[in-house]
Protein backbone atom coordinates (compact mmCIF):
# COMPACT_ATOMS: atom_id res chain seq x y z
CA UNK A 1 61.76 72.24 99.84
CA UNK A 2 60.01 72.01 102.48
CA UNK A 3 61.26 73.58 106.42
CA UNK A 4 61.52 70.05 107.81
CA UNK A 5 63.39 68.98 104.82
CA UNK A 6 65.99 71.89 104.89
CA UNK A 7 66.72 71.12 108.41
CA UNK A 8 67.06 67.42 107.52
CA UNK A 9 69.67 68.57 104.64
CA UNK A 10 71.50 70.95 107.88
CA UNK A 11 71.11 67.65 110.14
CA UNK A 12 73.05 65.99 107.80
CA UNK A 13 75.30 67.85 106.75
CA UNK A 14 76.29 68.51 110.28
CA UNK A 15 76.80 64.70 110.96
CA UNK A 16 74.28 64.79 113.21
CA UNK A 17 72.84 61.59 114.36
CA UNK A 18 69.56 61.48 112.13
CA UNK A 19 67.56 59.08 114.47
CA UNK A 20 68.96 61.23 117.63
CA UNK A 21 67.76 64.78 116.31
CA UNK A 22 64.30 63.19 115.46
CA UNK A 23 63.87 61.94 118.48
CA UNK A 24 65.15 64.89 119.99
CA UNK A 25 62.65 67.02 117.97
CA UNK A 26 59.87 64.77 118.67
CA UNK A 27 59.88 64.75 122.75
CA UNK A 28 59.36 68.58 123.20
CA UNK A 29 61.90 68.48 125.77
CA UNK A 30 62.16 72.28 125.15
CA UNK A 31 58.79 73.42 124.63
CA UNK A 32 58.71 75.18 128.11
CA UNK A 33 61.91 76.94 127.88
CA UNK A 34 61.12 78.01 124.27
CA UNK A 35 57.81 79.76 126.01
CA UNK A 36 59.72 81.54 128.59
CA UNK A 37 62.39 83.04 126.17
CA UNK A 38 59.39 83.89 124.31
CA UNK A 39 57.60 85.53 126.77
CA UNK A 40 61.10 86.87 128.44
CA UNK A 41 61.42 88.42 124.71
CA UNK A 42 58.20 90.13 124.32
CA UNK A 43 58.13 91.70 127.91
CA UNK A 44 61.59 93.02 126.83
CA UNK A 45 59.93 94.71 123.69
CA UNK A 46 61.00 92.26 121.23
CA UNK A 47 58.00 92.50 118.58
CA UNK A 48 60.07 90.98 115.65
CA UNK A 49 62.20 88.25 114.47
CA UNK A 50 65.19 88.34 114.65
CA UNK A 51 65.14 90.19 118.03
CA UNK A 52 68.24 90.38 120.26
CA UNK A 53 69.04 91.58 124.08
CA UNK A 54 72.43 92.40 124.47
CA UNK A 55 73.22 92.24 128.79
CA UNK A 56 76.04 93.62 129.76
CA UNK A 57 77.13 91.08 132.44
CA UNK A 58 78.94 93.30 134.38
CA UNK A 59 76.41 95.97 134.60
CA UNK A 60 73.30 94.22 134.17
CA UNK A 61 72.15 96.77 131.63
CA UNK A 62 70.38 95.15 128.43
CA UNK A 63 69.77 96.93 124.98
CA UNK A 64 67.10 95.95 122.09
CA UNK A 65 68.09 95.11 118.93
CA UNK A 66 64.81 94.35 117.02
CA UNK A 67 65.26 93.03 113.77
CA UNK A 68 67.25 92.62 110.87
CA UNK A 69 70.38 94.43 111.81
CA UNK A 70 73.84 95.47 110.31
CA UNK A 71 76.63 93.93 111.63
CA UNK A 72 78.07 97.95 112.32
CA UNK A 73 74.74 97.80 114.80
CA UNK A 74 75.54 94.92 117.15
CA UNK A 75 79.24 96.48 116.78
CA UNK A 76 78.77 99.49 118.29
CA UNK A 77 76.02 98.60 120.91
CA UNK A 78 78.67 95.83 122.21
């Protein structure tokens, strides 16, 4: 199976509008904010996928999580 066919089988099974998502897919409508999380991401020190910044909204303090984690990991650093 190919990637664009496994998220044709998740399209579907979500009851997404095929013709919608295509379209959707097709237009790039999110290239440039794709490029900034990107870049946001890599001047943050993610070097891997997955990577996740936790930001504590009240602080304003963010921590890496780079990787594969645990579930105990996102846990304890939340």
């Amino acid at each position: 199976m190919t990637a664009r066919q496994l998220v044709a089988s998740i399209v579907d099974g979500l009851g997404i509008d095929k013709e919608d998502f295509d379209t959707c897919l097709s237009s790039n409508k999110y290239d440039q904010m794709l490029a900034l999380h990107m870049y946001e991401g890599q001047k943050a020190g993610v070097s891997g996928r997955p990577g996740n910044i936790l930001v504590d909204l009240k602080s304003g303090n963010a921590r890496l999580l780079s990787g594969a984690q645990p579930l105990g990991n996102f846990t304890k650093n939340i």
